[in-house]
PDB file of N, CA and C in Angstrom:
ATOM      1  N   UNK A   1     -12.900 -31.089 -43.026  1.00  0.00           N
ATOM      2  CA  UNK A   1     -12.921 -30.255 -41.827  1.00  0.00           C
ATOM      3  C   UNK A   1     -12.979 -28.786 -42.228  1.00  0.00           C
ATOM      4  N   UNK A   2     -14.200 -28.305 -42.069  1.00  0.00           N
ATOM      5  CA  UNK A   2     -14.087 -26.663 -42.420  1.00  0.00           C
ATOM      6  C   UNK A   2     -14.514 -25.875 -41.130  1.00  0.00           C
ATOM      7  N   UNK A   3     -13.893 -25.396 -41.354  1.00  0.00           N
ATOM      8  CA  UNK A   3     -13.919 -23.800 -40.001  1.00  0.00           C
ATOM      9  C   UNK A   3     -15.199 -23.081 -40.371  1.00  0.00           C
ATOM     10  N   UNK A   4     -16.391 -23.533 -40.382  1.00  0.00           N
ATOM     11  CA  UNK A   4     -17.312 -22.231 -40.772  1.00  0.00           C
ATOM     12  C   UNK A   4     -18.203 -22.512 -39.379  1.00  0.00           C
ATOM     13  N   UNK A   5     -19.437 -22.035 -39.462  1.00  0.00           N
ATOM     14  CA  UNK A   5     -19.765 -21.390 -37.895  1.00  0.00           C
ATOM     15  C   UNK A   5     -20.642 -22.263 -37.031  1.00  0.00           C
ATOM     16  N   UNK A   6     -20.533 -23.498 -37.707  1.00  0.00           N
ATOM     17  CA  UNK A   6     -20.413 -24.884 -36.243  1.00  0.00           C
ATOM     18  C   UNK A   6     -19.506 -25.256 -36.129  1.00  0.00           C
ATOM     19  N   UNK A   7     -17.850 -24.745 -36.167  1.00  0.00           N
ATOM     20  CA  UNK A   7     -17.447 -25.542 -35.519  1.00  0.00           C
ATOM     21  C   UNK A   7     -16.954 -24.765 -34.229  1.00  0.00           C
ATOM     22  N   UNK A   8     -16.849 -25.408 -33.302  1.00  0.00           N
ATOM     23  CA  UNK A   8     -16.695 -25.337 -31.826  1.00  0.00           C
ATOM     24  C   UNK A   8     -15.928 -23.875 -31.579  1.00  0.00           C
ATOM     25  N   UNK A   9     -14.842 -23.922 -32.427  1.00  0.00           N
ATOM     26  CA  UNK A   9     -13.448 -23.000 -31.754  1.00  0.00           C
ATOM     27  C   UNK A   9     -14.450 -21.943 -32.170  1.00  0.00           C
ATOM     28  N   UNK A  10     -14.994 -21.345 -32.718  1.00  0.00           N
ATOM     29  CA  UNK A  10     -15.581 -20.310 -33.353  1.00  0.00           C
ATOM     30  C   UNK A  10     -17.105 -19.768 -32.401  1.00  0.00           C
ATOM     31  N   UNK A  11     -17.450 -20.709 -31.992  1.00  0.00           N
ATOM     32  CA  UNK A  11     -18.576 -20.242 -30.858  1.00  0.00           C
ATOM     33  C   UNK A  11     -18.123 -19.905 -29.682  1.00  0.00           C
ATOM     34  N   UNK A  12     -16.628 -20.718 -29.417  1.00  0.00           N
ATOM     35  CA  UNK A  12     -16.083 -20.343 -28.188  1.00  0.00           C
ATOM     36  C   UNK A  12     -15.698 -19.245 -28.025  1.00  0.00           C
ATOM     37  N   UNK A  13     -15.109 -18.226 -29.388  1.00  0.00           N
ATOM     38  CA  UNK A  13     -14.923 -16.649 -28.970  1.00  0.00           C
ATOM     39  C   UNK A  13     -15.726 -15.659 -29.000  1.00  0.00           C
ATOM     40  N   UNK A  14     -17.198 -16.453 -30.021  1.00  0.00           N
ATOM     41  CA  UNK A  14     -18.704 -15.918 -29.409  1.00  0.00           C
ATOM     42  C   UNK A  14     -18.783 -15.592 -27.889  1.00  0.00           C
ATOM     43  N   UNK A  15     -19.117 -17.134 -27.398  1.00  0.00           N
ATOM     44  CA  UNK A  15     -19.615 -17.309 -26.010  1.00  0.00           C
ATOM     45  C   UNK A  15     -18.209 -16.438 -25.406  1.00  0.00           C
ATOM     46  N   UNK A  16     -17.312 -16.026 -25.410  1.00  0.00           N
ATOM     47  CA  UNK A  16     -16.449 -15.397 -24.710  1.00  0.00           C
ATOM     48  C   UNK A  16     -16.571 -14.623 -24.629  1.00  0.00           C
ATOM     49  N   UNK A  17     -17.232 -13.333 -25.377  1.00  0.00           N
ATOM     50  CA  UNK A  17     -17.710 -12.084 -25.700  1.00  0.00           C
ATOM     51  C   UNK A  17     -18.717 -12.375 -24.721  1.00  0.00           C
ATOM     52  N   UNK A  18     -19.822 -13.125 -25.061  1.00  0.00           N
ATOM     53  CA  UNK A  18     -20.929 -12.751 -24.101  1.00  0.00           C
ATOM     54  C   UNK A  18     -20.505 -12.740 -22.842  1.00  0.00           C
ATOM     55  N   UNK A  19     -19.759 -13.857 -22.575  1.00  0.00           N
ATOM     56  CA  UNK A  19     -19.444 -13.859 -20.902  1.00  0.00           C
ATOM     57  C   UNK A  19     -18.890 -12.922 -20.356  1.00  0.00           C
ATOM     58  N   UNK A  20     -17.972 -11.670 -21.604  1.00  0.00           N
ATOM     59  CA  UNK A  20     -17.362 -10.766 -20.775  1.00  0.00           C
ATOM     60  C   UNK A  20     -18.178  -9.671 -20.439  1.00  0.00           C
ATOM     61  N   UNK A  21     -19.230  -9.743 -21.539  1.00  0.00           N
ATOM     62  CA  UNK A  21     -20.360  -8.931 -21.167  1.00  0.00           C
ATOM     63  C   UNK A  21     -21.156  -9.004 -19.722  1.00  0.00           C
ATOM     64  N   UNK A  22     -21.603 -10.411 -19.632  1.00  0.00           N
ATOM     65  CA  UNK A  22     -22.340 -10.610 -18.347  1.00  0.00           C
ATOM     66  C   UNK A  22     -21.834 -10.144 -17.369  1.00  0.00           C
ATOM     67  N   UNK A  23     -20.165 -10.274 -17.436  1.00  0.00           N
ATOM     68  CA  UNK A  23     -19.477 -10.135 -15.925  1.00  0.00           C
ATOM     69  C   UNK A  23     -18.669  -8.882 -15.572  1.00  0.00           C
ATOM     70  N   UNK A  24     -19.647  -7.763 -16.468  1.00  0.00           N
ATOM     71  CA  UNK A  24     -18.572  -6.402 -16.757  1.00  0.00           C
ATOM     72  C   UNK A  24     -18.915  -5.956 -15.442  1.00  0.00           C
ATOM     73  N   UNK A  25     -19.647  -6.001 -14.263  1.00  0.00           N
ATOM     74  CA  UNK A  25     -19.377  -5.349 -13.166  1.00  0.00           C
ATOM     75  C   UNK A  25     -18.625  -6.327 -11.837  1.00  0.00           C
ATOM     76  N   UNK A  26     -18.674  -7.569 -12.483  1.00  0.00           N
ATOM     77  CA  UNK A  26     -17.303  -8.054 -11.530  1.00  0.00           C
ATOM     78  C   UNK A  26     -16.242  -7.958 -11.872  1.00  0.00           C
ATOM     79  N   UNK A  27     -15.782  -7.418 -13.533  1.00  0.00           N
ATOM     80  CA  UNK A  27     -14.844  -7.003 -13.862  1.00  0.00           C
ATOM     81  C   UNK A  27     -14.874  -5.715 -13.435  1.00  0.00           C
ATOM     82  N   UNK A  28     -15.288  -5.181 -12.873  1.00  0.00           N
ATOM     83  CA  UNK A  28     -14.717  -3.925 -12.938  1.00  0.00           C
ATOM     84  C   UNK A  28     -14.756  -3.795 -10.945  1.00  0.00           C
ATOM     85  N   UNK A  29     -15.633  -4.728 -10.087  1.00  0.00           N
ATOM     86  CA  UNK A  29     -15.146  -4.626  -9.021  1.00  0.00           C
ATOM     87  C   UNK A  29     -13.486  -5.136  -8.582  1.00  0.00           C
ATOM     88  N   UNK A  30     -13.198  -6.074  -9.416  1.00  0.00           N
ATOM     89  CA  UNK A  30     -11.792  -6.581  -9.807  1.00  0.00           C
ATOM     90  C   UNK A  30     -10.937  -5.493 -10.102  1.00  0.00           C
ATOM     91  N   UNK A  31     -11.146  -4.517 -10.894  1.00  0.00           N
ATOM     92  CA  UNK A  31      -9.830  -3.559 -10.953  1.00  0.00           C
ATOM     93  C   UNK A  31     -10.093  -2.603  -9.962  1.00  0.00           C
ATOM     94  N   UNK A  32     -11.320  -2.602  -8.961  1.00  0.00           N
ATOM     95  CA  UNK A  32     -11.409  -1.802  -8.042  1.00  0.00           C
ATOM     96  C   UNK A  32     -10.314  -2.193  -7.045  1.00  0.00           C
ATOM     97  N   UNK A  33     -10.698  -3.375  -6.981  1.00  0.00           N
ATOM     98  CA  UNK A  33      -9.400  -4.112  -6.187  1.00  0.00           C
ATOM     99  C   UNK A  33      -8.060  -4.032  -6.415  1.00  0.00           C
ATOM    100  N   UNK A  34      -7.975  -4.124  -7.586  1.00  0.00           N
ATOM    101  CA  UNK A  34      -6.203  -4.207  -8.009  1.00  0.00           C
ATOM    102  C   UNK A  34      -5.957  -2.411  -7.812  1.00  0.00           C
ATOM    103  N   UNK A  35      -7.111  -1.734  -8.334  1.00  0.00           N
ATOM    104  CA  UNK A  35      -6.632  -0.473  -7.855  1.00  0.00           C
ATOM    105  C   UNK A  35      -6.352  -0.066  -6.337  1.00  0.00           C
ATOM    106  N   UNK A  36      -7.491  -0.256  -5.492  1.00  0.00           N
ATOM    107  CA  UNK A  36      -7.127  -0.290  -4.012  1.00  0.00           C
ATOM    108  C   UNK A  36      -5.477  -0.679  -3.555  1.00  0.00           C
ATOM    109  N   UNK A  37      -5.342  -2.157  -3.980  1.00  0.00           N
ATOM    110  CA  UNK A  37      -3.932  -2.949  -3.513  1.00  0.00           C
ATOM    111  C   UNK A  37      -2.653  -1.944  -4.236  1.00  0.00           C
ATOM    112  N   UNK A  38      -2.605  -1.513  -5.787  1.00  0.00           N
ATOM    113  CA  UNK A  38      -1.860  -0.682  -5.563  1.00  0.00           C
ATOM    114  C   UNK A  38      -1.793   0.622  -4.808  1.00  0.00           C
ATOM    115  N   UNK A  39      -2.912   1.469  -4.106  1.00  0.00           N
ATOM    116  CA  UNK A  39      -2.867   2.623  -3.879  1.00  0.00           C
ATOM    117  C   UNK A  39      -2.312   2.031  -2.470  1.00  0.00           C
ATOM    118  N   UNK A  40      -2.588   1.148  -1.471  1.00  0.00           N
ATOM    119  CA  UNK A  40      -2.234   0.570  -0.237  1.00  0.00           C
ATOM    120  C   UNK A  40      -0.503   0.672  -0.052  1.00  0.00           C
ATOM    121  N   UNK A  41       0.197  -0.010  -0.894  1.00  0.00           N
ATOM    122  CA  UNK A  41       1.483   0.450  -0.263  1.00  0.00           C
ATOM    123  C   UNK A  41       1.964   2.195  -0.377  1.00  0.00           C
ATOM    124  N   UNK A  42       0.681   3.093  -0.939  1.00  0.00           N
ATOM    125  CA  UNK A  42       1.613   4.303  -1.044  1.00  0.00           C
ATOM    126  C   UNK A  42       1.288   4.721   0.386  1.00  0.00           C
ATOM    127  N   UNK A  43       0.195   4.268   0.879  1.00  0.00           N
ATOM    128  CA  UNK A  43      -0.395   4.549   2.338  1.00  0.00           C
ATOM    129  C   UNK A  43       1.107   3.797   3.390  1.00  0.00           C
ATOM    130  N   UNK A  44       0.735   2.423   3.265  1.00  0.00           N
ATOM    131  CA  UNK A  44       2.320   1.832   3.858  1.00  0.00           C
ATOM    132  C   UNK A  44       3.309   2.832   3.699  1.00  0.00           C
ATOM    133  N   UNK A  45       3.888   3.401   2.663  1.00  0.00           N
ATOM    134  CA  UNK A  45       4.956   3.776   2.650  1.00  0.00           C
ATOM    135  C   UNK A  45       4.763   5.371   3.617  1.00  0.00           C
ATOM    136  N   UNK A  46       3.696   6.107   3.410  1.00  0.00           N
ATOM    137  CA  UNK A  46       3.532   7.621   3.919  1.00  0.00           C
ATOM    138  C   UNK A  46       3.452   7.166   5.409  1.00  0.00           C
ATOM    139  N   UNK A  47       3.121   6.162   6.423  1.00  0.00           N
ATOM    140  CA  UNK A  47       2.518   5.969   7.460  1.00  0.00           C
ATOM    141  C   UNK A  47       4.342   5.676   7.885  1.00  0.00           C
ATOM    142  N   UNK A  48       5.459   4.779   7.007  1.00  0.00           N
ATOM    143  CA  UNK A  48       6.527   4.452   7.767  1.00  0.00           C
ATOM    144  C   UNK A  48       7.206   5.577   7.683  1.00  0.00           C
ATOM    145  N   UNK A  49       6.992   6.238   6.702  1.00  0.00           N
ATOM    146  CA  UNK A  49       7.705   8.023   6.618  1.00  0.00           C
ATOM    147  C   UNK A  49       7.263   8.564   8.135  1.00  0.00           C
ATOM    148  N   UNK A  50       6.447   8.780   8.310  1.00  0.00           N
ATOM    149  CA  UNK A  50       5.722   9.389   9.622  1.00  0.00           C
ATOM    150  C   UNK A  50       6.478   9.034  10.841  1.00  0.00           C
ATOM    151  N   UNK A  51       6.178   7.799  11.093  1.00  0.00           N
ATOM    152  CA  UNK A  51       6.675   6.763  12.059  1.00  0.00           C
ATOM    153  C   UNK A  51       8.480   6.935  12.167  1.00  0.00           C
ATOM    154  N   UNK A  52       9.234   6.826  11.031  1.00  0.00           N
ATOM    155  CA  UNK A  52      10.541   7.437  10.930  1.00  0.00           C
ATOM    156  C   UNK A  52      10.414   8.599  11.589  1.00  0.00           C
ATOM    157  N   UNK A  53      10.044   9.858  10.842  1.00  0.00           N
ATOM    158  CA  UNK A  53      10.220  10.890  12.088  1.00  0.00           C
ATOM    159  C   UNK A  53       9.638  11.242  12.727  1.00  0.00           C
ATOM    160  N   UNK A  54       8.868  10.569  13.486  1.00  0.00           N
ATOM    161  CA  UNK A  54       8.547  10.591  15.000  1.00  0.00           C
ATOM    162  C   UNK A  54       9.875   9.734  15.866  1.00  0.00           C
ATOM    163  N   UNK A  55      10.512   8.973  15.674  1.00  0.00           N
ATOM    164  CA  UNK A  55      11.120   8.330  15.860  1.00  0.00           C
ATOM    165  C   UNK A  55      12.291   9.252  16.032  1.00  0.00           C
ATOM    166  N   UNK A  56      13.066   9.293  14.847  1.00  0.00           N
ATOM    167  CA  UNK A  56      14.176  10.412  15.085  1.00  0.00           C
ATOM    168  C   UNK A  56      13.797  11.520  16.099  1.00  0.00           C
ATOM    169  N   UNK A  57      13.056  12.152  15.791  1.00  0.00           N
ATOM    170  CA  UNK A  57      12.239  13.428  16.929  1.00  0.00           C
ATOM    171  C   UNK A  57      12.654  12.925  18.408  1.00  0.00           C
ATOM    172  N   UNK A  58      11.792  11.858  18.187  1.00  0.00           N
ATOM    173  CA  UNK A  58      12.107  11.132  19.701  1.00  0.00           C
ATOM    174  C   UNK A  58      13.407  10.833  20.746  1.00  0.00           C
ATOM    175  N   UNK A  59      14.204  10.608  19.366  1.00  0.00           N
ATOM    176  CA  UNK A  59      15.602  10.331  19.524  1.00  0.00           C
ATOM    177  C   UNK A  59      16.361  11.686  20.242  1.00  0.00           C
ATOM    178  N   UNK A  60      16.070  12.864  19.124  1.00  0.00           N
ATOM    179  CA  UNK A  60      17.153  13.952  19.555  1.00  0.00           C
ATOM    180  C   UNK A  60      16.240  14.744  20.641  1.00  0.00           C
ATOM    181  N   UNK A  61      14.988  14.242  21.208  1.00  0.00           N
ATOM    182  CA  UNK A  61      14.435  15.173  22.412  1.00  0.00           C
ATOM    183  C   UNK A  61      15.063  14.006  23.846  1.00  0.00           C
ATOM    184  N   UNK A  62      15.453  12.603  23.270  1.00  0.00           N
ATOM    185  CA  UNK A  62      16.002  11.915  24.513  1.00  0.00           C
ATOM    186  C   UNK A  62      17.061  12.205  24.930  1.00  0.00           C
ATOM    187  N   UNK A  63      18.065  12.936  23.700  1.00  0.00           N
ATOM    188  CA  UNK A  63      19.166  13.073  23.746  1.00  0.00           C
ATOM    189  C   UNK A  63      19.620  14.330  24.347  1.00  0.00           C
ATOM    190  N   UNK A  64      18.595  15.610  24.062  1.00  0.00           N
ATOM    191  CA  UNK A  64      18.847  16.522  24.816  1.00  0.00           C
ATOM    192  C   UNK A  64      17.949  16.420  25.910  1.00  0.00           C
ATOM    193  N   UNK A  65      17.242  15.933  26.377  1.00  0.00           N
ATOM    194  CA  UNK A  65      16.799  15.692  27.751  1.00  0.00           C
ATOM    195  C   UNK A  65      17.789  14.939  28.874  1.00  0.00           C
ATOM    196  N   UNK A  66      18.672  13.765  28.240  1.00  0.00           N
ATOM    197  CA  UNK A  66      19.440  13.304  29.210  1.00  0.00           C
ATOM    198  C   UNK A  66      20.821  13.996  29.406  1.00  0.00           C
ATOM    199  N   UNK A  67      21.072  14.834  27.970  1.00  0.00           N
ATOM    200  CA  UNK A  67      22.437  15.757  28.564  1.00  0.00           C
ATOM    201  C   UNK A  67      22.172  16.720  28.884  1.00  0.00           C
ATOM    202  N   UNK A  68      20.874  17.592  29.373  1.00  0.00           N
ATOM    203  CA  UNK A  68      20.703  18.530  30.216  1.00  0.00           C
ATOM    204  C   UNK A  68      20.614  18.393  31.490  1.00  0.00           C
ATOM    205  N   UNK A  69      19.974  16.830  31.345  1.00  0.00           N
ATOM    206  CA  UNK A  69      19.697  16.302  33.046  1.00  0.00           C
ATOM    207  C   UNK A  69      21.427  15.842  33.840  1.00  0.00           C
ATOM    208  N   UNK A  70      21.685  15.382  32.958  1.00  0.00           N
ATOM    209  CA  UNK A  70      23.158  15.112  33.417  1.00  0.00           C
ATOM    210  C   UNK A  70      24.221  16.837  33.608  1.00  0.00           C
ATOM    211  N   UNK A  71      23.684  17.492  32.774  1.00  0.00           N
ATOM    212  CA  UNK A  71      24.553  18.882  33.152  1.00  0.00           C
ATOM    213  C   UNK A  71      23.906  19.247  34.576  1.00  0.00           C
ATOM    214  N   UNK A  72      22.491  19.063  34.626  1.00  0.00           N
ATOM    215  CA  UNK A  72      22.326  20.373  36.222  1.00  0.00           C
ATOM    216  C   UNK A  72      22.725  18.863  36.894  1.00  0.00           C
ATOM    217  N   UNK A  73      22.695  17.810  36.842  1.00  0.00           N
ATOM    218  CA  UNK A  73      23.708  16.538  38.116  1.00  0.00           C
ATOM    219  C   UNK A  73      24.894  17.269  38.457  1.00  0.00           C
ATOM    220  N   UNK A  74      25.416  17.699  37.153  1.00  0.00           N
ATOM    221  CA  UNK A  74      26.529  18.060  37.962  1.00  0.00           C
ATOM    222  C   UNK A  74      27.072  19.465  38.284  1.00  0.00           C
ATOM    223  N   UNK A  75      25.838  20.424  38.193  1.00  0.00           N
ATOM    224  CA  UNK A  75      26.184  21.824  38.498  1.00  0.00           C
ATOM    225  C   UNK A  75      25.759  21.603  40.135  1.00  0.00           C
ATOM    226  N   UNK A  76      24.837  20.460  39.996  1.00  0.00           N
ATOM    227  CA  UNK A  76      24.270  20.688  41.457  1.00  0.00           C
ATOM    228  C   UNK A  76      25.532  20.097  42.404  1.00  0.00           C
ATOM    229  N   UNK A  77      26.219  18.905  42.038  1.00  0.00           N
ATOM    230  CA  UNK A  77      27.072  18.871  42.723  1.00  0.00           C
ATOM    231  C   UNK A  77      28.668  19.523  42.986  1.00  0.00           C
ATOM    232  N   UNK A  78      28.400  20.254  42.079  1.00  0.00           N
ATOM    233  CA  UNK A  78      29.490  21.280  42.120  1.00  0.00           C
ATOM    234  C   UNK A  78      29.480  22.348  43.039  1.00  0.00           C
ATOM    235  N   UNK A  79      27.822  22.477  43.486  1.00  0.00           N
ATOM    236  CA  UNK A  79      27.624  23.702  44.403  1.00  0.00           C
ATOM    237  C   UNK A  79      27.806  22.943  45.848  1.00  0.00           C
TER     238      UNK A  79
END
């Protein structure tokens, strides 16, 4: 049994080379992808930042809207 260049295991890291050759632009639409999917949660994350303070915002304009409305309730009924 000698390892010289018929035997099998040895063409197989030939033919592996070539194949990575053939498929260098689906390899590389592939890390387009993996690049996209990581850049996606930084978008997720900036969009729930946003959404947080709009939210809070929301909060302290409800909060002074209903204790102003409740102060003239009761200036008015004071008059």
């Amino acid at each position: 049994m000698s390892h010289g260049r018929n035997d099998p295991s040895a063409s197989f890291s030939v033919s592996g080379k070539q194949d990575y050759k053939k498929t260098k632009p689906a390899l590389r639409a592939t890390r387009l992808k993996a690049e996209a999917k990581r850049s996606a949660p930084g978008i997720r994350d900036t969009i729930l930042v946003i959404v947080a303070v709009l939210v809070f915002l929301l909060v302290i304009y409800a909060f002074f809207y209903l204790n102003l409305s409740t102060e003239l309730d009761l200036d008015v009924d004071m008059d």
